[in-house]
C-alpha atoms as a PDB file:
ATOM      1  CA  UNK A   1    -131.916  25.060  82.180  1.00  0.00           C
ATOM      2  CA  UNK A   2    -130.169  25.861  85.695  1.00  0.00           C
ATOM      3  CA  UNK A   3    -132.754  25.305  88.712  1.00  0.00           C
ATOM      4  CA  UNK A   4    -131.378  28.558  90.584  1.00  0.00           C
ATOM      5  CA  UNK A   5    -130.280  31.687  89.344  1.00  0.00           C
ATOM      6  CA  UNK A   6    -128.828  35.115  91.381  1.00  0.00           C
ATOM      7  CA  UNK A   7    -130.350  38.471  90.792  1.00  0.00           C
ATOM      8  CA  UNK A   8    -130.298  42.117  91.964  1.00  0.00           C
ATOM      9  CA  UNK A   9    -133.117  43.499  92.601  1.00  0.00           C
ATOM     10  CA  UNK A  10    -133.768  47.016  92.123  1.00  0.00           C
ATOM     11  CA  UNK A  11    -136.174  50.129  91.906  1.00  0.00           C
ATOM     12  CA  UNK A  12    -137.133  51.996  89.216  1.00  0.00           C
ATOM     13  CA  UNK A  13    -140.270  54.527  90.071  1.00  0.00           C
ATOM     14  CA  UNK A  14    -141.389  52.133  92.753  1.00  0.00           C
ATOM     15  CA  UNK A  15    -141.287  49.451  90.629  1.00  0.00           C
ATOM     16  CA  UNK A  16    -139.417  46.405  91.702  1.00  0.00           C
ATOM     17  CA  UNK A  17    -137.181  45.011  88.930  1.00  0.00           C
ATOM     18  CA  UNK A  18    -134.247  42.327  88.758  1.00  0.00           C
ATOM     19  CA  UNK A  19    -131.672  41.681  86.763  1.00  0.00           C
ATOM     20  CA  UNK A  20    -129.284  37.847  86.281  1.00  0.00           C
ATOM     21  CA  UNK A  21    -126.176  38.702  87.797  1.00  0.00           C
ATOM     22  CA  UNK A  22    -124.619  36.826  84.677  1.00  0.00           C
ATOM     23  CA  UNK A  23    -125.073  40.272  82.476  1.00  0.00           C
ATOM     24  CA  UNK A  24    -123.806  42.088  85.583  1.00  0.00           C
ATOM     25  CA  UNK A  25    -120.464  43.242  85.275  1.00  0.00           C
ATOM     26  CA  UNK A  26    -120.051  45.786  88.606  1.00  0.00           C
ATOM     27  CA  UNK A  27    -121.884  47.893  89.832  1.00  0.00           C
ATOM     28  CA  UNK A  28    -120.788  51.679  90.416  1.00  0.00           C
ATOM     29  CA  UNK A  29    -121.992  55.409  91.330  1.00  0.00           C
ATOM     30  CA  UNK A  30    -122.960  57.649  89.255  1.00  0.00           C
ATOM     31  CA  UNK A  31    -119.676  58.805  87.438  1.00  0.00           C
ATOM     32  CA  UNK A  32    -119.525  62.123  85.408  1.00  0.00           C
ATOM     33  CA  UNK A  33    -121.508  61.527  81.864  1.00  0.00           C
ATOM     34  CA  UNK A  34    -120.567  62.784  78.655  1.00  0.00           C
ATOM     35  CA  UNK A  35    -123.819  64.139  76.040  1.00  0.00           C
ATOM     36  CA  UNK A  36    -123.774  61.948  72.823  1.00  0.00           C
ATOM     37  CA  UNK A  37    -126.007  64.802  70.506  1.00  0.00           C
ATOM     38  CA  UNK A  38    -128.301  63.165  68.769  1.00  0.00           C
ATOM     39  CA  UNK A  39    -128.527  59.898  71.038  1.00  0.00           C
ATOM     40  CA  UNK A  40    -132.079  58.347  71.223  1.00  0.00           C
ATOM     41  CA  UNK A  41    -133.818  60.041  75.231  1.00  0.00           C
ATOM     42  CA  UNK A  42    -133.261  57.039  77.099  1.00  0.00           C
ATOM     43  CA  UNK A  43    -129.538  57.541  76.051  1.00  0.00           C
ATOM     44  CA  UNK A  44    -128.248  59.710  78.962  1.00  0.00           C
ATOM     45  CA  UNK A  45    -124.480  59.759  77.859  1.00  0.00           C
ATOM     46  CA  UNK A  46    -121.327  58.002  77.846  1.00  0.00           C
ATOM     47  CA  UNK A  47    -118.578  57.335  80.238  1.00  0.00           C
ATOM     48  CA  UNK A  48    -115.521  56.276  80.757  1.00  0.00           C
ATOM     49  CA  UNK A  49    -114.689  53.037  82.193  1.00  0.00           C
ATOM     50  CA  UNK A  50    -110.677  51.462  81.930  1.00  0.00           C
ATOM     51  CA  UNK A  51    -110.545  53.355  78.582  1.00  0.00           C
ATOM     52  CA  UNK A  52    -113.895  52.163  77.069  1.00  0.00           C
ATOM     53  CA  UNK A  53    -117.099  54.582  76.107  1.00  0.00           C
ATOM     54  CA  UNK A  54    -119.631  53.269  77.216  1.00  0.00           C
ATOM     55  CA  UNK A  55    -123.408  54.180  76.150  1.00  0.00           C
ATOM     56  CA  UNK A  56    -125.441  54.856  79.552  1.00  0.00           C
ATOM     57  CA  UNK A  57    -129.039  54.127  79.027  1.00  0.00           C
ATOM     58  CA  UNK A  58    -131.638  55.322  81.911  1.00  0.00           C
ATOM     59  CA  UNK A  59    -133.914  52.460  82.568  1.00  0.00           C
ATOM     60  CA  UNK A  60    -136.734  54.329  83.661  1.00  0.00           C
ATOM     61  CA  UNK A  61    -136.663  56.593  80.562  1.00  0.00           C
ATOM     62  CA  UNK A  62    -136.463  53.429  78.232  1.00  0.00           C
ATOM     63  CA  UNK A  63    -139.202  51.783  79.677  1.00  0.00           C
ATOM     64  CA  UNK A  64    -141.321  54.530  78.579  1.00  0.00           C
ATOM     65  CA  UNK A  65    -141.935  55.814  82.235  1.00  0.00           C
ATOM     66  CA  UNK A  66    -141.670  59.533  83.741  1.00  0.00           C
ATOM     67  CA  UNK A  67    -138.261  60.087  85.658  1.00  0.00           C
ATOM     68  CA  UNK A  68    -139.341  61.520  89.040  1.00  0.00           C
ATOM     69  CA  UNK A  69    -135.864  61.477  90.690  1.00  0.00           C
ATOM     70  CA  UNK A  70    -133.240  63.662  90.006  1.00  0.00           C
ATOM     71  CA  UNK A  71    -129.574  62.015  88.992  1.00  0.00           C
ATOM     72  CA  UNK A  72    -127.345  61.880  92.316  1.00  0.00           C
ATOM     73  CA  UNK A  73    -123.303  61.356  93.076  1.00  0.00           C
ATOM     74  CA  UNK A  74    -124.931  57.852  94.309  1.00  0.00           C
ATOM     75  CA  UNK A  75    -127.541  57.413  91.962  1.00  0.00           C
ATOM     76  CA  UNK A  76    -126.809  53.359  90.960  1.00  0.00           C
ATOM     77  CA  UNK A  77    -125.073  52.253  87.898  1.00  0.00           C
ATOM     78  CA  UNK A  78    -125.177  48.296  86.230  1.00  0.00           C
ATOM     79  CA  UNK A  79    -122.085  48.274  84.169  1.00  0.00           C
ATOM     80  CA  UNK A  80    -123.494  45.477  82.199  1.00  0.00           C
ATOM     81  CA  UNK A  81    -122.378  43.188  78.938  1.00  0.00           C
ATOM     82  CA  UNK A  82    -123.718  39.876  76.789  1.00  0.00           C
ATOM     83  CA  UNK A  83    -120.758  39.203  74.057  1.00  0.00           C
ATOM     84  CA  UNK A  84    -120.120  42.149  72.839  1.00  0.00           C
ATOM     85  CA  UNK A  85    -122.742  44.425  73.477  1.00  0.00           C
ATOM     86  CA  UNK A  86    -122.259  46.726  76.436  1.00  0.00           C
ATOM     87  CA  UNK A  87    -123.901  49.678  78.464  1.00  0.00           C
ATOM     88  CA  UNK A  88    -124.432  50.978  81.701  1.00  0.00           C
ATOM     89  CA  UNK A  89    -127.733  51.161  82.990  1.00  0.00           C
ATOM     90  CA  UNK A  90    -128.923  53.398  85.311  1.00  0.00           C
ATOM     91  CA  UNK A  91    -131.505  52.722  87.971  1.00  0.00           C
ATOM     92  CA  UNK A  92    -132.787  54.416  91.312  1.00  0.00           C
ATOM     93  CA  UNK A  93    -131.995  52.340  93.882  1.00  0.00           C
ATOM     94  CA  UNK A  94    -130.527  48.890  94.710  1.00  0.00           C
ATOM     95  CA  UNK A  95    -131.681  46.558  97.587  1.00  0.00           C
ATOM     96  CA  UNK A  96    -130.459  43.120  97.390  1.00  0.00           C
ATOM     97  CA  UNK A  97    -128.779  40.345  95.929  1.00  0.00           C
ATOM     98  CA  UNK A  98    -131.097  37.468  96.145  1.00  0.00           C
ATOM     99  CA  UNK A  99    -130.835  33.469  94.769  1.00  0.00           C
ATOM    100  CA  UNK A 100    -133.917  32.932  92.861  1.00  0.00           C
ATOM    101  CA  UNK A 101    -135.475  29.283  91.816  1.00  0.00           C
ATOM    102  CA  UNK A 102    -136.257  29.406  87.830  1.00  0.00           C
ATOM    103  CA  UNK A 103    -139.284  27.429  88.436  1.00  0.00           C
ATOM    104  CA  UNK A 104    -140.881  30.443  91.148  1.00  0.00           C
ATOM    105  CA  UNK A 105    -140.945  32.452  87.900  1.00  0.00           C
ATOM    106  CA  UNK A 106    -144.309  33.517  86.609  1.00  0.00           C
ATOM    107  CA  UNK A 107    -146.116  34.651  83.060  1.00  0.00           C
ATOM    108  CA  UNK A 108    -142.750  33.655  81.677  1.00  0.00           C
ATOM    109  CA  UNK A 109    -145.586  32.959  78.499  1.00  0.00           C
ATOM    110  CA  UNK A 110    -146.720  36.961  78.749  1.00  0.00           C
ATOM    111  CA  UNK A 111    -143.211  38.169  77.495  1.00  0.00           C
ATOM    112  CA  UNK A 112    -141.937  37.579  74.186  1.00  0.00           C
ATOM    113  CA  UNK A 113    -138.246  37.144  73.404  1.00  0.00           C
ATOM    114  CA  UNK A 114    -137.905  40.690  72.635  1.00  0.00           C
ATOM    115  CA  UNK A 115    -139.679  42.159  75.563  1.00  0.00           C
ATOM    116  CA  UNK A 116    -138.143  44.145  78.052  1.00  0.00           C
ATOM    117  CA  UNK A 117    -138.985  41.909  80.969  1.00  0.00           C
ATOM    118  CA  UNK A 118    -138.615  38.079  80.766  1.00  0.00           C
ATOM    119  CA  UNK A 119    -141.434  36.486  83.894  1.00  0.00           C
ATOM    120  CA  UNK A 120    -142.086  38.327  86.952  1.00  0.00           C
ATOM    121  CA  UNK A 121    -141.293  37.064  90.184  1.00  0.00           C
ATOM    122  CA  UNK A 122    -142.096  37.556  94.139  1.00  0.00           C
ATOM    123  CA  UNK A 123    -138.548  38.145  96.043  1.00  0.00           C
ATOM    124  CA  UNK A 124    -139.251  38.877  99.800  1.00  0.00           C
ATOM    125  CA  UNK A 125    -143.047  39.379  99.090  1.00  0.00           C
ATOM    126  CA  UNK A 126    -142.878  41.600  96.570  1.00  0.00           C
ATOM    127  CA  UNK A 127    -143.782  41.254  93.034  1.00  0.00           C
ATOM    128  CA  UNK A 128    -140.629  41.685  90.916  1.00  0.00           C
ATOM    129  CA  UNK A 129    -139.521  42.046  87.028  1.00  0.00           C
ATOM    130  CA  UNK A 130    -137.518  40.082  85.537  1.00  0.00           C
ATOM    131  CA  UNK A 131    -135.234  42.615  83.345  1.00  0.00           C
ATOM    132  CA  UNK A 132    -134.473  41.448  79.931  1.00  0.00           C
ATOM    133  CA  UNK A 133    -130.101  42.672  80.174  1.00  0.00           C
ATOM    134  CA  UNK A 134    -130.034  40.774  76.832  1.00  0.00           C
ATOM    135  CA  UNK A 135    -132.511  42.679  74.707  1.00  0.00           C
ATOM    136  CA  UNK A 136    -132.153  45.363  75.901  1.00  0.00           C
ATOM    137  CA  UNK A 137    -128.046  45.639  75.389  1.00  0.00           C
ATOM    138  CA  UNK A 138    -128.412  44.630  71.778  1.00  0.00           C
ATOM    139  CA  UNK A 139    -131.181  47.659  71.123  1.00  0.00           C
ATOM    140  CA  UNK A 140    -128.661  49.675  72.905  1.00  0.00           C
ATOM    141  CA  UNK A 141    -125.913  48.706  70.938  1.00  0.00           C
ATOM    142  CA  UNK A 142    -128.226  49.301  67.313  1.00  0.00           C
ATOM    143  CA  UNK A 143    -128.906  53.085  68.068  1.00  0.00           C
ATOM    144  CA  UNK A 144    -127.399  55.453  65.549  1.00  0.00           C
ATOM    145  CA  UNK A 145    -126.835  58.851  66.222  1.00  0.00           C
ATOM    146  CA  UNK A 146    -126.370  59.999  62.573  1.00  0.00           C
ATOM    147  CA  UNK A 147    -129.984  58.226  61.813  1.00  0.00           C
ATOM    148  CA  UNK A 148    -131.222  60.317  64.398  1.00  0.00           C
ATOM    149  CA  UNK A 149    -130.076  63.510  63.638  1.00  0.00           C
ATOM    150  CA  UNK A 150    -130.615  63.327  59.786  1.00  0.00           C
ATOM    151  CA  UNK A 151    -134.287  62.705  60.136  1.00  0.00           C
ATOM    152  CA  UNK A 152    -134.662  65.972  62.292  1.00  0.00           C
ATOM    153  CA  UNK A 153    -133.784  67.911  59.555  1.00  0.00           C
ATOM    154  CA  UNK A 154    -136.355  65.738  57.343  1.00  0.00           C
END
């Protein structure tokens, strides 16, 4: 296992949260979405990116919190990928890019392997997240529309 790692750390409702820059593509702003009908909430569209849809899931509404901010021209955007699972993710706002030792992280024993968060963490004195990209990109990639919007009618 590597001793260091690099994340960026972001917010989410006040909630500090990181991410391994390994999953991390690029990051952009807020491009214009596309609807997918039928898409599970947390799905907030698709885009466009060299040619590629690409599902954009809001992280807030997939953790099962409240969105309290509105979506901005410069509201944040991980373009992010494992294989050949990928999404954007969008978050609230980012603050840093930040080398991280694998053996600071904590309760790394609370979170199971298909948990949204892998440990938590303290970067610059505050307690931080660990996201789970890898999970979470392979629900993403799962979600059916069609499942979705036959069992509406059920």
């Amino acid at each position: 296992m590597k001793k260091n790692m690099m994340v960026l750390q972001f917010i989410i409702n006040h909630m500090h949260i990181c991410a391994d820059i390994q999953f991390i593509d690029k990051v952009i702003l807020l491009p214009l979405v596309e609807p997918i009908p039928g898409a599970p909430f947390f799905i907030a569209g698709q885009i466009n990116v060299a040619g590629h849809s690409l599902p954009m899931l809001d992280l807030t509404l997939y953790l099962g919190l409240e969105r309290k901010k509105s979506y901005s021209l410069d509201t944040p955007i991980l373009l992010c990928k494992e294989q050949n699972h990928r999404a954007g993710i969008i978050v609230d706002k980012l603050l840093s890019l930040d080398e991280v030792s694998t053996t600071h992280l904590q309760m790394k024993e609370k979170f199971d392997k298909e948990s949204s968060f892998k440990a938590s963490l303290l970067i610059k004195d505050k307690l931080t997240l660990l996201l789970n990209i890898s999970d979470i990109l392979q629900k993403t990639a799962s979600f059916k529309t069609m499942d979705i919007i036959e069992h509406q009618y059920d």
